[in-house]
PDB file of N, CA and C in Angstrom:
ATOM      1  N   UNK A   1       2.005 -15.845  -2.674  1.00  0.00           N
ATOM      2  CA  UNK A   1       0.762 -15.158  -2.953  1.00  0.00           C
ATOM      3  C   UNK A   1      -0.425 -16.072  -2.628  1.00  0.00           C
ATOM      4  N   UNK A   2      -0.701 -17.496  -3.068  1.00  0.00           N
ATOM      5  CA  UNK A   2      -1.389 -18.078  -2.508  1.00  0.00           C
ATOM      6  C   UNK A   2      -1.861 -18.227  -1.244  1.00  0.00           C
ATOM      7  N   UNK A   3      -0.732 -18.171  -0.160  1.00  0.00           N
ATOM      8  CA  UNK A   3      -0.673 -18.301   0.742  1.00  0.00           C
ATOM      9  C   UNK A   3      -1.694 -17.493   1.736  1.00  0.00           C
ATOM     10  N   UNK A   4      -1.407 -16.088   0.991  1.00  0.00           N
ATOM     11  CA  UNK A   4      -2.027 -14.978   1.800  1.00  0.00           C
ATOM     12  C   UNK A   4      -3.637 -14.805   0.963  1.00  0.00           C
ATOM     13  N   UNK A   5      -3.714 -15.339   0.216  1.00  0.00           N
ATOM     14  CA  UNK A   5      -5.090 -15.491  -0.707  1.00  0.00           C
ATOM     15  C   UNK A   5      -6.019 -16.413   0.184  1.00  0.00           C
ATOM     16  N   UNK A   6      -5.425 -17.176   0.419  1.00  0.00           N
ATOM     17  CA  UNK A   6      -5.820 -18.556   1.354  1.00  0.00           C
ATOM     18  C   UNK A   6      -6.110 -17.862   2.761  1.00  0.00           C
ATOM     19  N   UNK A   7      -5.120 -17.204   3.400  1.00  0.00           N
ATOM     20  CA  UNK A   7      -5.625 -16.793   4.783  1.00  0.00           C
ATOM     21  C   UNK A   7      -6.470 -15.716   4.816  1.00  0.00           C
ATOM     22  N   UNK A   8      -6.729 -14.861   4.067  1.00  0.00           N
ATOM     23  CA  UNK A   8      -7.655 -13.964   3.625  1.00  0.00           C
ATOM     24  C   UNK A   8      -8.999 -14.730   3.807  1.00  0.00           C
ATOM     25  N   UNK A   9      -9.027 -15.738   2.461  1.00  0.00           N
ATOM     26  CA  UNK A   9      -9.875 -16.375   2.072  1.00  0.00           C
ATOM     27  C   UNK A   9     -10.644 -17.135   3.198  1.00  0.00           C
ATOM     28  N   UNK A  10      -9.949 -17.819   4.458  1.00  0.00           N
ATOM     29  CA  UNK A  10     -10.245 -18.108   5.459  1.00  0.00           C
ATOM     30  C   UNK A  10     -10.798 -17.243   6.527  1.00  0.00           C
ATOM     31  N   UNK A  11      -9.967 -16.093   6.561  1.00  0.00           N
ATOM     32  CA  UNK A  11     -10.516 -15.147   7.432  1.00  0.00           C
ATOM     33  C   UNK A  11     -12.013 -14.493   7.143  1.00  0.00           C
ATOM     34  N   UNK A  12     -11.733 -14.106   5.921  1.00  0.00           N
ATOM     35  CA  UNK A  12     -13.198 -13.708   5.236  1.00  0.00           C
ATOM     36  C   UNK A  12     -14.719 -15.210   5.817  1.00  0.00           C
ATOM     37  N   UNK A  13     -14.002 -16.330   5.790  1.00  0.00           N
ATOM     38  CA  UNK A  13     -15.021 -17.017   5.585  1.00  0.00           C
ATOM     39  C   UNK A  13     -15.287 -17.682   7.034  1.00  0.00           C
ATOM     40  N   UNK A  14     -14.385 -17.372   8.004  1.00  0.00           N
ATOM     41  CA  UNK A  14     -15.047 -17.797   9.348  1.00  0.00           C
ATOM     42  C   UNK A  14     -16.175 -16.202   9.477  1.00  0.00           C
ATOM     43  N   UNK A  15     -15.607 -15.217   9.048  1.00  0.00           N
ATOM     44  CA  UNK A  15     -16.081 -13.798   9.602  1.00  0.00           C
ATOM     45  C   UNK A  15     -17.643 -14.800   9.452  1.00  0.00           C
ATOM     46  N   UNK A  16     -18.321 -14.939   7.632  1.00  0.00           N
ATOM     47  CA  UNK A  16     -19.457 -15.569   7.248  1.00  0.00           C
ATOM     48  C   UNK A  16     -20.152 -15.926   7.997  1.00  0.00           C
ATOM     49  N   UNK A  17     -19.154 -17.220   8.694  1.00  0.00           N
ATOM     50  CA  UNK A  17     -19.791 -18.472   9.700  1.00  0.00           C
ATOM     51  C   UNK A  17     -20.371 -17.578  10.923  1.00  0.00           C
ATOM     52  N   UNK A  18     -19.958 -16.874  11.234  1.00  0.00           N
ATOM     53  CA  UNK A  18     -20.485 -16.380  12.810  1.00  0.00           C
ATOM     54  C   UNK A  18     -21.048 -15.594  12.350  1.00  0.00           C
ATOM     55  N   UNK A  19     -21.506 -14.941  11.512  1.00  0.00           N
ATOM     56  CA  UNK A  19     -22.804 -14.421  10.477  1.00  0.00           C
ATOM     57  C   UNK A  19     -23.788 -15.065  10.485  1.00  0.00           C
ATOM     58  N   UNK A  20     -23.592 -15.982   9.939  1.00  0.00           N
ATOM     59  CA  UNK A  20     -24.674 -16.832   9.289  1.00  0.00           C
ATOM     60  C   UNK A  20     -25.401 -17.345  10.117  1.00  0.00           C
ATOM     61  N   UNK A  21     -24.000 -17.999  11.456  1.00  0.00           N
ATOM     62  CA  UNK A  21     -24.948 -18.719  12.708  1.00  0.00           C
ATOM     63  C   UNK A  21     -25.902 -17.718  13.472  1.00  0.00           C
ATOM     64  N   UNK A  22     -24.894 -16.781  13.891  1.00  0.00           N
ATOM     65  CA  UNK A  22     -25.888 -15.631  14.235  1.00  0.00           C
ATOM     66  C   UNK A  22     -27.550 -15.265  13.482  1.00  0.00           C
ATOM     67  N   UNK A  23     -27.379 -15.107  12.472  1.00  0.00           N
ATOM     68  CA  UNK A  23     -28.627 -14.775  11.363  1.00  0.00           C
ATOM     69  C   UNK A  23     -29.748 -16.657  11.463  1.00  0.00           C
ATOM     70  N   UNK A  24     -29.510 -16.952  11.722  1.00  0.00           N
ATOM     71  CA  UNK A  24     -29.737 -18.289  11.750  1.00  0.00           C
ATOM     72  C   UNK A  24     -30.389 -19.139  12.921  1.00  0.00           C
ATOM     73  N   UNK A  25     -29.466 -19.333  13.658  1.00  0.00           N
ATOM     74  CA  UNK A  25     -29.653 -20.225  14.956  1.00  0.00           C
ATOM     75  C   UNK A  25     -29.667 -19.143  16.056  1.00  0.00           C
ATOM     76  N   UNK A  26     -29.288 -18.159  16.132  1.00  0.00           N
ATOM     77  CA  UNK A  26     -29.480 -17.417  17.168  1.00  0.00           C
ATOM     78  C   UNK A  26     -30.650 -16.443  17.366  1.00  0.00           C
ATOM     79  N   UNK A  27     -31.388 -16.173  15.822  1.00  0.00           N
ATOM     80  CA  UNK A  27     -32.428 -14.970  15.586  1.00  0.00           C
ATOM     81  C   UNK A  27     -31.779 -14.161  15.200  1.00  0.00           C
ATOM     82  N   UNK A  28     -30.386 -13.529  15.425  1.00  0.00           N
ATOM     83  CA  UNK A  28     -30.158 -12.186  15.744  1.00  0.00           C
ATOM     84  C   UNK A  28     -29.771 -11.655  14.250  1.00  0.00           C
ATOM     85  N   UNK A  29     -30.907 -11.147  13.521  1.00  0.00           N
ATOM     86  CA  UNK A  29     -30.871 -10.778  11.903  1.00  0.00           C
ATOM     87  C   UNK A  29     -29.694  -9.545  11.836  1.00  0.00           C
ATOM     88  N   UNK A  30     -29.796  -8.777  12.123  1.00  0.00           N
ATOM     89  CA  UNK A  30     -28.997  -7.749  11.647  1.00  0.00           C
ATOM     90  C   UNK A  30     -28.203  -7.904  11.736  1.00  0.00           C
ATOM     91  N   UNK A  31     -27.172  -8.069  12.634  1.00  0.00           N
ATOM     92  CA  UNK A  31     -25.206  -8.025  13.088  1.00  0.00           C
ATOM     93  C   UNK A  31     -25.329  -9.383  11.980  1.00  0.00           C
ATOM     94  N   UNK A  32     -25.940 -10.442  12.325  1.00  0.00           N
ATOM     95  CA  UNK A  32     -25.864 -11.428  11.427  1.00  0.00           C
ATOM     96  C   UNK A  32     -25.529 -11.436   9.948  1.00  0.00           C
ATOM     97  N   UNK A  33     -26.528 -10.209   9.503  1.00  0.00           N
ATOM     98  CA  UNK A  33     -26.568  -9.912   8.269  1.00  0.00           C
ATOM     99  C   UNK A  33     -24.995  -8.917   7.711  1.00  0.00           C
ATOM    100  N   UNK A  34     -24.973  -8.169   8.733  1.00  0.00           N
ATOM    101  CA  UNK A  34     -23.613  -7.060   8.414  1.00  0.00           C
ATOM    102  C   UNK A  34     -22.710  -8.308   8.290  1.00  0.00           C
ATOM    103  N   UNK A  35     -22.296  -9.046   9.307  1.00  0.00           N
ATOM    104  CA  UNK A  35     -21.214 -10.063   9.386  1.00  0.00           C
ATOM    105  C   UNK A  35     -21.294 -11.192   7.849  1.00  0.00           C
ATOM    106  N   UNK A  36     -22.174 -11.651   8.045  1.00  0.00           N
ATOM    107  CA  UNK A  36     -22.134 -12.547   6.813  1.00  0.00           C
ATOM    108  C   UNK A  36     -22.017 -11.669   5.342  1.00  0.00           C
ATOM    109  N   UNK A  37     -22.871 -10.924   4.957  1.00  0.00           N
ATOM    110  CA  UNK A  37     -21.658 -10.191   3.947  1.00  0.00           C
ATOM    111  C   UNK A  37     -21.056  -9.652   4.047  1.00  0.00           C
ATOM    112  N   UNK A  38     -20.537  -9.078   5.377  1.00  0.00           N
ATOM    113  CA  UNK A  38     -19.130  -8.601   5.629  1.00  0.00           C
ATOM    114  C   UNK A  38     -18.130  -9.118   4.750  1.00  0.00           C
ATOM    115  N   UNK A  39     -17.846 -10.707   5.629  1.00  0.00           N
ATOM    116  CA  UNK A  39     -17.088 -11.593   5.486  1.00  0.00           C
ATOM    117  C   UNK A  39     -16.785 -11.893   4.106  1.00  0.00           C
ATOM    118  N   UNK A  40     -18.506 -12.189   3.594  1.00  0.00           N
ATOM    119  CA  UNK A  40     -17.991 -12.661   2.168  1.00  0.00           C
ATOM    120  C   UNK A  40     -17.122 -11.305   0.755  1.00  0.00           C
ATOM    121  N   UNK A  41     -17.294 -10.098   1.571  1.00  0.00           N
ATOM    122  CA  UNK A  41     -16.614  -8.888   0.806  1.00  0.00           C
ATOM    123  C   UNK A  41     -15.359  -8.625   0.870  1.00  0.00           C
ATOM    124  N   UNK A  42     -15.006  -9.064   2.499  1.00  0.00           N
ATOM    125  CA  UNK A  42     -13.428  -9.254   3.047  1.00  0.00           C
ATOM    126  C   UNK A  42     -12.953  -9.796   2.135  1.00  0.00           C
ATOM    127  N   UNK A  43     -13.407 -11.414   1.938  1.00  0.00           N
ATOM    128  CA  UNK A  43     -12.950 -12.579   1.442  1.00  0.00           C
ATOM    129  C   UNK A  43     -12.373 -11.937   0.051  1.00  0.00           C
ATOM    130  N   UNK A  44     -13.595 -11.397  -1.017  1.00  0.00           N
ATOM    131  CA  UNK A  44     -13.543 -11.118  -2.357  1.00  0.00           C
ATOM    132  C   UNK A  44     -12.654  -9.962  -2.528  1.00  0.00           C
ATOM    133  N   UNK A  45     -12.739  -8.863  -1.692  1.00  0.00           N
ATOM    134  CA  UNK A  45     -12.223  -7.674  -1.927  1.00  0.00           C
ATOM    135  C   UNK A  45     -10.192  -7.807  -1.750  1.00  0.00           C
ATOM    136  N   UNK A  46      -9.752  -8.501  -0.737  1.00  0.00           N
ATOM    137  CA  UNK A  46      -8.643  -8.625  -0.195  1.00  0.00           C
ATOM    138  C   UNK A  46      -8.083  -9.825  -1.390  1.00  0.00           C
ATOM    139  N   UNK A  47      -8.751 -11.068  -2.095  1.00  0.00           N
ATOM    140  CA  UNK A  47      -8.236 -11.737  -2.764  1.00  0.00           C
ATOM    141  C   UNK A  47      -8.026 -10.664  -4.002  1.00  0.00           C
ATOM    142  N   UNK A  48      -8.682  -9.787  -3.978  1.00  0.00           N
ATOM    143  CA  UNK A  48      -8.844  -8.672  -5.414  1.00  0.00           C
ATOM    144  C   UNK A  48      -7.509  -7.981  -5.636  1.00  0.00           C
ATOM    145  N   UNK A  49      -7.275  -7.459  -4.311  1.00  0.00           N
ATOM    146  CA  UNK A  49      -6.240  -6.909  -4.076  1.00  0.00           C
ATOM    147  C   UNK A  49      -4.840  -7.351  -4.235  1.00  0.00           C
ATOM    148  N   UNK A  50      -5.043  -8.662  -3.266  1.00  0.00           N
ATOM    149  CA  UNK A  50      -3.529  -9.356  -3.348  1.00  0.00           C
ATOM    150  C   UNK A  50      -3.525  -9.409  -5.176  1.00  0.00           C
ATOM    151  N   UNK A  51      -4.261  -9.991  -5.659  1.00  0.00           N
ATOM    152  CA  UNK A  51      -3.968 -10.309  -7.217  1.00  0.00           C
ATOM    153  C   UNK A  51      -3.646  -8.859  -8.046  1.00  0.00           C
ATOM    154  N   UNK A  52      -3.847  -7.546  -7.549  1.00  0.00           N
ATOM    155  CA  UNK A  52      -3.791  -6.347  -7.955  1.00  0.00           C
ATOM    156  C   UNK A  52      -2.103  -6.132  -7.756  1.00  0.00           C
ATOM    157  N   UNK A  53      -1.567  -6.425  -6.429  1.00  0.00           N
ATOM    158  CA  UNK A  53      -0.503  -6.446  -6.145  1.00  0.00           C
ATOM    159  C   UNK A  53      -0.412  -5.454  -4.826  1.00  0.00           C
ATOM    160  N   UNK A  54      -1.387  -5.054  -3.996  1.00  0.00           N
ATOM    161  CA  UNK A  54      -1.044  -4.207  -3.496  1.00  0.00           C
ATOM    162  C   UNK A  54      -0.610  -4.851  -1.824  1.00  0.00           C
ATOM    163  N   UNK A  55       0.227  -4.369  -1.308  1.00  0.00           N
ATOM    164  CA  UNK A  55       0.644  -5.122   0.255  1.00  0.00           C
ATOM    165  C   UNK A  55      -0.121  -5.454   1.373  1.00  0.00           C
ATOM    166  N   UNK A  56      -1.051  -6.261   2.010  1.00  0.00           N
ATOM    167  CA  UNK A  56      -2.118  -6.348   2.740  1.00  0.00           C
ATOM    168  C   UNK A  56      -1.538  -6.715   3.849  1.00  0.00           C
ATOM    169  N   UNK A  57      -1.785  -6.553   4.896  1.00  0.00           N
ATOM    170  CA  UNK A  57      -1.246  -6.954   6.704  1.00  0.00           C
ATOM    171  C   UNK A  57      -1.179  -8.484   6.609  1.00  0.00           C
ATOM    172  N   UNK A  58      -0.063  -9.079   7.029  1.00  0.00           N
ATOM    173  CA  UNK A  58       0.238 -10.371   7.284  1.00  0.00           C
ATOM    174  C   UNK A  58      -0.019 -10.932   8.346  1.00  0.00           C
ATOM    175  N   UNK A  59      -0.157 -11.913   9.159  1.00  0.00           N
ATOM    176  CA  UNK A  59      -0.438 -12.210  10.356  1.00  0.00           C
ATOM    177  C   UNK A  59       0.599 -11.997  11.160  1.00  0.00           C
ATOM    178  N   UNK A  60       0.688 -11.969  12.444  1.00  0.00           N
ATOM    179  CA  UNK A  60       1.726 -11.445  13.095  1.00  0.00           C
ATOM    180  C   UNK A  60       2.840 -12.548  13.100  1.00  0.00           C
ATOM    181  N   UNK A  61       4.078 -11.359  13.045  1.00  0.00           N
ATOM    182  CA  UNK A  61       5.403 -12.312  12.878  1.00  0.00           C
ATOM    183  C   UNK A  61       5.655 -12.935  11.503  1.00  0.00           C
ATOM    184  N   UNK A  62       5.015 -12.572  10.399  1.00  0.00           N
ATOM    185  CA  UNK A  62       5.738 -12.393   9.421  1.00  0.00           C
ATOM    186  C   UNK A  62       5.794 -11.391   8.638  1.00  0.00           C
ATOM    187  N   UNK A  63       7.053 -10.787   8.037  1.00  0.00           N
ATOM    188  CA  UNK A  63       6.908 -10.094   7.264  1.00  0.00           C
ATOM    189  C   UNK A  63       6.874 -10.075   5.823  1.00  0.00           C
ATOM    190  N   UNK A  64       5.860  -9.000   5.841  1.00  0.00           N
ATOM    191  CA  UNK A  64       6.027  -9.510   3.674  1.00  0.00           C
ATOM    192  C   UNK A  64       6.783  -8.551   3.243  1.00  0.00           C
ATOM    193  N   UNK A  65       7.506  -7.213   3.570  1.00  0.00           N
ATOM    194  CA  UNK A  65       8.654  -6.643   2.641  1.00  0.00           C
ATOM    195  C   UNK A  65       8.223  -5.212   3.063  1.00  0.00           C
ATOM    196  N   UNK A  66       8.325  -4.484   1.798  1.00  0.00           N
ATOM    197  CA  UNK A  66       7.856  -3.014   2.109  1.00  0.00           C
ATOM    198  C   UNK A  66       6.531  -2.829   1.868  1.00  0.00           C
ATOM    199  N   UNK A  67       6.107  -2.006   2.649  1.00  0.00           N
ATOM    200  CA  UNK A  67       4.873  -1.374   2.315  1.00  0.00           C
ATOM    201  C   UNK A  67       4.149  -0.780   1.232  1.00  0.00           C
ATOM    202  N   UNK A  68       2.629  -0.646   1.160  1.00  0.00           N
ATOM    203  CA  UNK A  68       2.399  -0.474  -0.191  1.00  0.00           C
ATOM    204  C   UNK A  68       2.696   1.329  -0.065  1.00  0.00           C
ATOM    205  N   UNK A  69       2.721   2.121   1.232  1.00  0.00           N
ATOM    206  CA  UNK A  69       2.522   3.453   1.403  1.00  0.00           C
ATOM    207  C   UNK A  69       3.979   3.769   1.541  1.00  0.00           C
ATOM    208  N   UNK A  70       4.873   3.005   1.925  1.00  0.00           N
ATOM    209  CA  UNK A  70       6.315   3.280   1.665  1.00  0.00           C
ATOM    210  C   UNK A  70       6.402   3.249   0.757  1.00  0.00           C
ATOM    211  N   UNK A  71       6.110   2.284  -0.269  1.00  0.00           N
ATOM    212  CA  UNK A  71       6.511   2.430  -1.901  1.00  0.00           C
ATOM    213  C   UNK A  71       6.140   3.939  -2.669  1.00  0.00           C
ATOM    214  N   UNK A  72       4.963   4.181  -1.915  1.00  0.00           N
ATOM    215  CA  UNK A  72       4.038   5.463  -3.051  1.00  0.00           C
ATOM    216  C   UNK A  72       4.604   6.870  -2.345  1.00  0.00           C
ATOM    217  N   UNK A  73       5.419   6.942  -0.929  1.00  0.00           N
ATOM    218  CA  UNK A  73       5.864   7.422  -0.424  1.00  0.00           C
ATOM    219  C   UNK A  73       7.127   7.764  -0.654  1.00  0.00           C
ATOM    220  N   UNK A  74       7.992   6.590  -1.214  1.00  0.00           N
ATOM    221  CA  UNK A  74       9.487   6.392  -1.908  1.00  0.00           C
ATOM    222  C   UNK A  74       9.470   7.034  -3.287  1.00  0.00           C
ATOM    223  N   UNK A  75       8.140   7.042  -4.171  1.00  0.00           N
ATOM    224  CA  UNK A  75       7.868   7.552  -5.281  1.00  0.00           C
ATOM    225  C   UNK A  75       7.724   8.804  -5.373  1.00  0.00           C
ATOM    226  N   UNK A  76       6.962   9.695  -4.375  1.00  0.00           N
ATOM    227  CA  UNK A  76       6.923  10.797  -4.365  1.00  0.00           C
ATOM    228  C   UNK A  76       8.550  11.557  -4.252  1.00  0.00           C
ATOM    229  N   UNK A  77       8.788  10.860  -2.910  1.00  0.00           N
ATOM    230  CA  UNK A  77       9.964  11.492  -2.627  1.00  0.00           C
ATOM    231  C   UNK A  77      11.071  11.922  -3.883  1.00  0.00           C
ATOM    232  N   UNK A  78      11.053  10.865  -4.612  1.00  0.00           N
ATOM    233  CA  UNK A  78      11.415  10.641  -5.688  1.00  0.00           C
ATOM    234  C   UNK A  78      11.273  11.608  -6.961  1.00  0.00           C
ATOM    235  N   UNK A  79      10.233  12.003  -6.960  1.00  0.00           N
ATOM    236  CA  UNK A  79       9.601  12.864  -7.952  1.00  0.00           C
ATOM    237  C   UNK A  79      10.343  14.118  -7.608  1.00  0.00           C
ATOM    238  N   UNK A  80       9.719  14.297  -6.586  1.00  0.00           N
ATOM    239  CA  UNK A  80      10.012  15.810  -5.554  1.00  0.00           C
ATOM    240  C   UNK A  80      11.659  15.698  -6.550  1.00  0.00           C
ATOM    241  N   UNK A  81      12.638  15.377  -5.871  1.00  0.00           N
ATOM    242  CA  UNK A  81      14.216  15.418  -6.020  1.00  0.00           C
ATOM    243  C   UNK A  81      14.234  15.712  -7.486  1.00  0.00           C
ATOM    244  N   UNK A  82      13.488  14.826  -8.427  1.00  0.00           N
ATOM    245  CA  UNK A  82      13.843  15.105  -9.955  1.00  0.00           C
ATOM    246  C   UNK A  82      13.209  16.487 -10.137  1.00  0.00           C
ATOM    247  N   UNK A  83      12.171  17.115  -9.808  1.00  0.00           N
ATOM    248  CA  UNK A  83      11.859  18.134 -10.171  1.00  0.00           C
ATOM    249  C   UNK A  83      12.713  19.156  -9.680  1.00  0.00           C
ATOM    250  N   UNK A  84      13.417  19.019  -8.438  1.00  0.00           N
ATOM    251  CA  UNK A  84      14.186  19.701  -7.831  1.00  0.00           C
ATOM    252  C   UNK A  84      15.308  20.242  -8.851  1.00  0.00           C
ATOM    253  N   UNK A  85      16.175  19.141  -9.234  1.00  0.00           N
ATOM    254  CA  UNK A  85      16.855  19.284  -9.920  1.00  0.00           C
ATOM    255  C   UNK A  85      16.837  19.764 -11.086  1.00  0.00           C
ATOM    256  N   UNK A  86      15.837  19.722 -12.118  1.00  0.00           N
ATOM    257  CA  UNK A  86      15.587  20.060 -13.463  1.00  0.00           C
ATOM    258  C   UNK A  86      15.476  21.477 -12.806  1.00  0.00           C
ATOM    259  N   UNK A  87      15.151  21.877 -11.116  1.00  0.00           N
ATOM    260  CA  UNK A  87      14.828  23.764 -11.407  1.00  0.00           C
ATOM    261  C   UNK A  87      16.404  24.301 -11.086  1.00  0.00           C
ATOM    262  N   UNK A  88      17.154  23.721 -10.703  1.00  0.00           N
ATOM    263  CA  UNK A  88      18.378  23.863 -10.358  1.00  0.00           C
ATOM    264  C   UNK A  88      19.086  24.060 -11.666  1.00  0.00           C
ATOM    265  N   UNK A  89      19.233  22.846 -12.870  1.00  0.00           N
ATOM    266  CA  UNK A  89      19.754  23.059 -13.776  1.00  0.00           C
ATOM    267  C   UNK A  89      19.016  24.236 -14.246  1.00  0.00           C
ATOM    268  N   UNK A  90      17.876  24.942 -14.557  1.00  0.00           N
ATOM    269  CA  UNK A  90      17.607  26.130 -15.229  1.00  0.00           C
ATOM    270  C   UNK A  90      18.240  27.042 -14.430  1.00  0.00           C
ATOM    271  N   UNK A  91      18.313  27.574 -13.293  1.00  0.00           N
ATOM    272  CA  UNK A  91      18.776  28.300 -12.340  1.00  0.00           C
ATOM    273  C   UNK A  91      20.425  28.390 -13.029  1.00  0.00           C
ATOM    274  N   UNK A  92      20.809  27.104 -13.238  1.00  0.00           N
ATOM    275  CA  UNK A  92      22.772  26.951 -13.979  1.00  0.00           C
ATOM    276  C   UNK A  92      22.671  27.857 -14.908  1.00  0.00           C
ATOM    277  N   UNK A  93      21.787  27.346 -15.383  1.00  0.00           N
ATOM    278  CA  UNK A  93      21.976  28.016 -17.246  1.00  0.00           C
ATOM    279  C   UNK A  93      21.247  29.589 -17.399  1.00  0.00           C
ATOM    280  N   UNK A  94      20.534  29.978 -16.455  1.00  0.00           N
ATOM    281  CA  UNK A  94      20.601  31.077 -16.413  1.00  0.00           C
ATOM    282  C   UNK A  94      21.187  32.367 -15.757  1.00  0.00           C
ATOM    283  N   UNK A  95      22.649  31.057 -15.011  1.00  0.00           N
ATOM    284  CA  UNK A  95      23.765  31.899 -14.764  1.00  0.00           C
ATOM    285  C   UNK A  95      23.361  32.271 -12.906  1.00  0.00           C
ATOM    286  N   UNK A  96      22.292  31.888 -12.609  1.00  0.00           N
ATOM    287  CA  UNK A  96      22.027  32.069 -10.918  1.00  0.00           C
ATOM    288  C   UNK A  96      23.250  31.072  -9.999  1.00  0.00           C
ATOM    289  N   UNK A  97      23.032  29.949 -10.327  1.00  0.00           N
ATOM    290  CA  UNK A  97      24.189  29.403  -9.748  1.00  0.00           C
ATOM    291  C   UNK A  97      25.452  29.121 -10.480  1.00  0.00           C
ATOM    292  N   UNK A  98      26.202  28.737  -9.367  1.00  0.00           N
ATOM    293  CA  UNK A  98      27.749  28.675 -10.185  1.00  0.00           C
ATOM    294  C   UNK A  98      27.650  26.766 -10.489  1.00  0.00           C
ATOM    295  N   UNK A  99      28.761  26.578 -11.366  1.00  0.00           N
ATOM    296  CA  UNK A  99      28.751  25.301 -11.684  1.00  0.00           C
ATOM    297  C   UNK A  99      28.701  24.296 -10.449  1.00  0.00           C
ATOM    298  N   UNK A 100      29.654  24.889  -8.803  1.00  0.00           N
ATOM    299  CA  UNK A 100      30.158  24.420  -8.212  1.00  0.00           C
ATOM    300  C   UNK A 100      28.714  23.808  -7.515  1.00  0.00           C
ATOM    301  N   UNK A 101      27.965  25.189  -7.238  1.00  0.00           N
ATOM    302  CA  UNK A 101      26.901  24.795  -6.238  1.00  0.00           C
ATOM    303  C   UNK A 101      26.048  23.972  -7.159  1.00  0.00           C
ATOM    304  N   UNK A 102      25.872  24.155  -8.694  1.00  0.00           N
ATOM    305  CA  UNK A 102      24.986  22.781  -8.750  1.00  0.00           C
ATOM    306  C   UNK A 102      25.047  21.625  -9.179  1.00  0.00           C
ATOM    307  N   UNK A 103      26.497  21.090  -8.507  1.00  0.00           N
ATOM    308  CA  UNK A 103      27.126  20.153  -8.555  1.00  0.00           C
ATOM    309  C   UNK A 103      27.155  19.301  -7.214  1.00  0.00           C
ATOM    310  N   UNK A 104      27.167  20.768  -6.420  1.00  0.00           N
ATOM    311  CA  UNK A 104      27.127  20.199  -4.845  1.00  0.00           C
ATOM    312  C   UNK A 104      25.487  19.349  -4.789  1.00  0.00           C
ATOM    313  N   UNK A 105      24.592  20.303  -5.278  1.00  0.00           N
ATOM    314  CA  UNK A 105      23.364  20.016  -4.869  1.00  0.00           C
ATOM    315  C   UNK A 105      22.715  18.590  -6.014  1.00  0.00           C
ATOM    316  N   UNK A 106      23.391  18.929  -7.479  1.00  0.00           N
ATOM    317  CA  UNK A 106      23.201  17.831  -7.867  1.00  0.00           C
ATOM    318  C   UNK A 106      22.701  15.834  -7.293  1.00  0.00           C
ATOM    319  N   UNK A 107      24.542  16.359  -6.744  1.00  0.00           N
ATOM    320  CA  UNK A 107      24.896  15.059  -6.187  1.00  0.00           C
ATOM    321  C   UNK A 107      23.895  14.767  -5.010  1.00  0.00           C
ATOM    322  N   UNK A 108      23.615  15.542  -3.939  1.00  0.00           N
ATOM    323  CA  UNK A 108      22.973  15.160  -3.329  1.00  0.00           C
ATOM    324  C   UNK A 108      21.319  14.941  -3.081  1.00  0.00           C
ATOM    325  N   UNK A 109      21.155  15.342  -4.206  1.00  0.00           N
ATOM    326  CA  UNK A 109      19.305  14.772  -4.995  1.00  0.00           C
ATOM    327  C   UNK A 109      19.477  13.565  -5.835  1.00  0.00           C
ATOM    328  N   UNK A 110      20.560  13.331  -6.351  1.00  0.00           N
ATOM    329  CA  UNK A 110      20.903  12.202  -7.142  1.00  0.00           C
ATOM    330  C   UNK A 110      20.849  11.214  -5.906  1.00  0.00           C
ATOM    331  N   UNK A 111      21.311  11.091  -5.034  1.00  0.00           N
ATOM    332  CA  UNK A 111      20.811  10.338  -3.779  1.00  0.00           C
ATOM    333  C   UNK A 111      19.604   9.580  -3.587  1.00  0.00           C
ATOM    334  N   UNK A 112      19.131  10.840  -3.639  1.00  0.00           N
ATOM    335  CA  UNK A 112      17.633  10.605  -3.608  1.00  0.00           C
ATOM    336  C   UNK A 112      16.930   9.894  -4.453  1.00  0.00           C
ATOM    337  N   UNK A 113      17.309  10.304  -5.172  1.00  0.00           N
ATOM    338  CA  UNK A 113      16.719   9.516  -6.775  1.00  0.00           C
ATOM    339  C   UNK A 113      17.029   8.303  -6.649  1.00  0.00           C
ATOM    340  N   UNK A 114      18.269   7.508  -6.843  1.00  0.00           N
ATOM    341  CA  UNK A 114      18.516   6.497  -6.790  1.00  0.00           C
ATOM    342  C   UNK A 114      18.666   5.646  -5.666  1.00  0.00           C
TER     343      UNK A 114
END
C-alpha cells in the first residue's frame, strides 16, 4: 500500500512541478494553474482512496489483483442468484415446481453464490 501511495504521491507531484513552472517561469497562468492544482488533488484524492481501499491503476506490468468493478460486479451477480433462489423456493412450496426441478436449479445458483 505504501508503495502505490508513494507513486501516486509522486505522480501527483511532478503533475505540480510542470504547473508551477509553467505558472511561473513561463507566464503561461492558466494551464499552469489547472495543472498545479490538478496535481496537488491527484496527489490527495488517489492517496484518499488507496487508504479507502478501493483498486487504483498500477503502472504497467504489475498487477494488483481484482478489480474494484469486478468485485461490485461479483457482488451483484451474487445478489441476483440469492434472490433467484429464495423465488424458486416460494414457487416449491407453493407446489409450482417439483422437488426435482428445484434442486436442479438450486444447485446451479448455489454456484453462483459461492
Amino acid at each position: 500500500m505504501f508503495k502505490k501511495i508513494l507513486f501516486h504521491a509522486l505522480v501527483g507531484g511532478a503533475i505540480f512541478v510542470v504547473g508551477a513552472s509553467l505558472h511561473d517561469f513561463a507566464d503561461i497562468r492558466g494551464p499552469g494553474n489547472f495543472l498545479a492544482y490538478g496535481g496537488m488533488v491527484y496527489a490527495g484524492v488517489t492517496t484518499l482512496l488507496i487508504l479507502v481501499g478501493v483498486n487504483l491503476p498500477s503502472p504497467i506490468g504489475i498487477h494488483s489483483g481484482p478489480s474494484f468493478l469486478g468485485k461490485v460486479t461479483k457482488d451483484i451477480s451474487q445478489k441476483r442468484a440469492r434472490e433467484e433462489l429464495l423465488e424458486y423456493k416460494k414457487l416449491l412450496d407453493e407446489g409450482v415446481l417439483t422437488q426435482e426441478e428445484f434442486d436442479a436449479k438450486a444447485a446451479e445458483l448455489k454456484k453462483k453464490i459461492l
